[in-house]
C-alpha atoms as a PDB file:
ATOM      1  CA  UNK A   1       9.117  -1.923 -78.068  1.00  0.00           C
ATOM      2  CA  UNK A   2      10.108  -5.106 -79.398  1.00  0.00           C
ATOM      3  CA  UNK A   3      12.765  -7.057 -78.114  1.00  0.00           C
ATOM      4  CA  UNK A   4      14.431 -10.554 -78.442  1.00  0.00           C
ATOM      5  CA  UNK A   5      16.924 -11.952 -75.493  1.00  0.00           C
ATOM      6  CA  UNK A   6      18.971 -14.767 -75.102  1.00  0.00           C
ATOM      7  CA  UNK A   7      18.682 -15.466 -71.161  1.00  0.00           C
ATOM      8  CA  UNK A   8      20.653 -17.946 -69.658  1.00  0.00           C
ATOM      9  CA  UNK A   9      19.156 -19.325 -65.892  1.00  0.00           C
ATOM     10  CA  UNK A  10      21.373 -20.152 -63.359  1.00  0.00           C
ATOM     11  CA  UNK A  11      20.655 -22.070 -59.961  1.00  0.00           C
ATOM     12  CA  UNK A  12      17.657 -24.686 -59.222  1.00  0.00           C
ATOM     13  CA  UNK A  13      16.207 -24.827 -62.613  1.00  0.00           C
ATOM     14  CA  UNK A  14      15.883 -28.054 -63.827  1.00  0.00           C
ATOM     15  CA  UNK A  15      13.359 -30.639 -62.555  1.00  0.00           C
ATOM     16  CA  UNK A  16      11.346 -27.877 -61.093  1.00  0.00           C
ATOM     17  CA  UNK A  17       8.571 -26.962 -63.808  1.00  0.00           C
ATOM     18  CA  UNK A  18      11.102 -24.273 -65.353  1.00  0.00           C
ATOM     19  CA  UNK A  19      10.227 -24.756 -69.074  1.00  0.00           C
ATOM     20  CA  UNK A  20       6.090 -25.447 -68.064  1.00  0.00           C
ATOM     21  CA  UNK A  21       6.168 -22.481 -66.534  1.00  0.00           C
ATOM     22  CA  UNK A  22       7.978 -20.272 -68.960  1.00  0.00           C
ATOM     23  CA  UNK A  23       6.107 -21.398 -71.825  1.00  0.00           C
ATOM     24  CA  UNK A  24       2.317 -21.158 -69.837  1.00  0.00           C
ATOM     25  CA  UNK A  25       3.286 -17.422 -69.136  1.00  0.00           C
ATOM     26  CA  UNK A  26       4.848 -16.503 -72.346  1.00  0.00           C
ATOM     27  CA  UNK A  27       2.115 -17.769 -74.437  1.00  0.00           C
ATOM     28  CA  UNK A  28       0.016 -15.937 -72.234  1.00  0.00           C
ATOM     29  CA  UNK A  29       1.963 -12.566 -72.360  1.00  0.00           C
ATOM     30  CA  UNK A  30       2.341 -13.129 -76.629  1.00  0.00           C
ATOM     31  CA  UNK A  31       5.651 -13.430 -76.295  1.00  0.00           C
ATOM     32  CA  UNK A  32       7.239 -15.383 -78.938  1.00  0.00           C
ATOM     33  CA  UNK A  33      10.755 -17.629 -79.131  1.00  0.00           C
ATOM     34  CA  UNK A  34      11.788 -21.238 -76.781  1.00  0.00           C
ATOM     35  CA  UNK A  35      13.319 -22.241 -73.452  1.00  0.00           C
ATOM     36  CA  UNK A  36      15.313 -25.261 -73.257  1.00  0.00           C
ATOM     37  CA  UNK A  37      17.334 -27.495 -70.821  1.00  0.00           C
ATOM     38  CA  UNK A  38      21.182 -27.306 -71.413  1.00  0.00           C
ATOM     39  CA  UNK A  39      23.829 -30.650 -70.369  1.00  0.00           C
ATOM     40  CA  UNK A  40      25.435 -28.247 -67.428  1.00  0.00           C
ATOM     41  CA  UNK A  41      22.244 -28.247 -65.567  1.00  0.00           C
ATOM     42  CA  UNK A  42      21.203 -24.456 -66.607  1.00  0.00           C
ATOM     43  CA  UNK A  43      18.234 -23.370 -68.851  1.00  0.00           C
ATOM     44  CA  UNK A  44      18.603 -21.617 -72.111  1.00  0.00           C
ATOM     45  CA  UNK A  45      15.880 -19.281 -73.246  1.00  0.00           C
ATOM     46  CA  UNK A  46      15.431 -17.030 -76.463  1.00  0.00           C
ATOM     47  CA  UNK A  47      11.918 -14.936 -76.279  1.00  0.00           C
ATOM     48  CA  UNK A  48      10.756 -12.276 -78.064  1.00  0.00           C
ATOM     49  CA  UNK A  49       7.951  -9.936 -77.539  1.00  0.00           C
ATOM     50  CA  UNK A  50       7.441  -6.715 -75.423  1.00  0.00           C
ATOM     51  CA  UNK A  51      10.138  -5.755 -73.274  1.00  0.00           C
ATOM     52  CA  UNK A  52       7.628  -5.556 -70.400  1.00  0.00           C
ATOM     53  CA  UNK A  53       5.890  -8.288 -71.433  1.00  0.00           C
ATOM     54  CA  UNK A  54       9.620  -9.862 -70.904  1.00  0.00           C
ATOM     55  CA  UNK A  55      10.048  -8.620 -67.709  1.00  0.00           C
ATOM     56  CA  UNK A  56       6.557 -10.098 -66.575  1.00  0.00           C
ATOM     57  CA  UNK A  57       7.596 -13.115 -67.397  1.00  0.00           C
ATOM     58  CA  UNK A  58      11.047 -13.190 -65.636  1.00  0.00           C
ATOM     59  CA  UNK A  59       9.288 -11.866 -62.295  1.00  0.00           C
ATOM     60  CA  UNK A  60       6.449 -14.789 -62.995  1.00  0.00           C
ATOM     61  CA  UNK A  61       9.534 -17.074 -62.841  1.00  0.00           C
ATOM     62  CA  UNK A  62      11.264 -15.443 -59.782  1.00  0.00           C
ATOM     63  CA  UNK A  63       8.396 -15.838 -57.701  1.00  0.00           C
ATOM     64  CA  UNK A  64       7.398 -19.351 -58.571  1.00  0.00           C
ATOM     65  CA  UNK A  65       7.927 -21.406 -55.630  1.00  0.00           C
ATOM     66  CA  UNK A  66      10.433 -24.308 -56.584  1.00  0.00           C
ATOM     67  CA  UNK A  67      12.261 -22.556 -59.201  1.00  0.00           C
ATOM     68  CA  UNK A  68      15.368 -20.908 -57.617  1.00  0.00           C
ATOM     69  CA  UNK A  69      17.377 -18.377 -60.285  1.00  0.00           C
ATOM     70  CA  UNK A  70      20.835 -17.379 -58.723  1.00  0.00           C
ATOM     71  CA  UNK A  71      22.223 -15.835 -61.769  1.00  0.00           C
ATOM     72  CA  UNK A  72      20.776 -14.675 -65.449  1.00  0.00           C
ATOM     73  CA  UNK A  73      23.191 -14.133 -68.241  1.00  0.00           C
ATOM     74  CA  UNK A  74      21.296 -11.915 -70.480  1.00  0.00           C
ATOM     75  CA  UNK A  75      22.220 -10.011 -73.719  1.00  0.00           C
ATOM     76  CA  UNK A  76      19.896  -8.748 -76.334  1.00  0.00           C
ATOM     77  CA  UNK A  77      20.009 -10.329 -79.939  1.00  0.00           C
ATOM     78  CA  UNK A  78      18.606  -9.883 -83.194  1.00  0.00           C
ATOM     79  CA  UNK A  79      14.787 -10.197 -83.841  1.00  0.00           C
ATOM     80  CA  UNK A  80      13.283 -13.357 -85.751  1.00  0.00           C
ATOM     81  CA  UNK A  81      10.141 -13.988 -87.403  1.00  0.00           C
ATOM     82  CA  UNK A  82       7.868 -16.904 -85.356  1.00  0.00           C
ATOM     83  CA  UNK A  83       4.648 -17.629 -84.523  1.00  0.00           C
ATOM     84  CA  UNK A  84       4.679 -18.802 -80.931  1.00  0.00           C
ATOM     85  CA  UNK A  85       6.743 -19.703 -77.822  1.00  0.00           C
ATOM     86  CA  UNK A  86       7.867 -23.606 -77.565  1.00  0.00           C
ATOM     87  CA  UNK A  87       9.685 -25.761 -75.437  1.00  0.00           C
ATOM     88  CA  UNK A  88      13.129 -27.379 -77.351  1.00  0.00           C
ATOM     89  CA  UNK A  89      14.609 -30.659 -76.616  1.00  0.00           C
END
């Protein structure tokens, strides 16, 4: 089923390959939608795809060796039509 999330990432996120990551994997899963550094030293991401193609990518993340997620704030949010999964600035 097709899904679209707003996930904020808590913890050691930034400066870490967080968004390289993310976007390798999700382009590689088809997942669709962009990850983003925020001011407060967290990382927004909106990605849409398969729900276990989703969950593949947040265990990719977990397990990645520098990254450190404490907390996710996660809600699900209306669908959008794009093409591919990008890093915002």
């Amino acid at each position: 089923m097709n899904v679209r999330k707003h996930i904020r990432f808590y913890g050691k996120v930034q400066g870490v390959g967080f968004r390289y990551h993310a976007t390798y994997k999700a382009r590689l899963l088809g997942l669709t939608g962009w990850v983003r550094n925020c001011y407060d030293g967290t990382v927004e991401m909106e990605v849409q795809g398969d729900a276990e193609a989703i969950a593949a990518l947040l265990l990719y993340l977990h397990s990645q060796r520098f990254i450190q997620i404490k907390r996710m704030d996660e809600e699900t949010i209306e669908r959008k039509e794009e093409r591919e999964f990008k890093e915002k600035w």
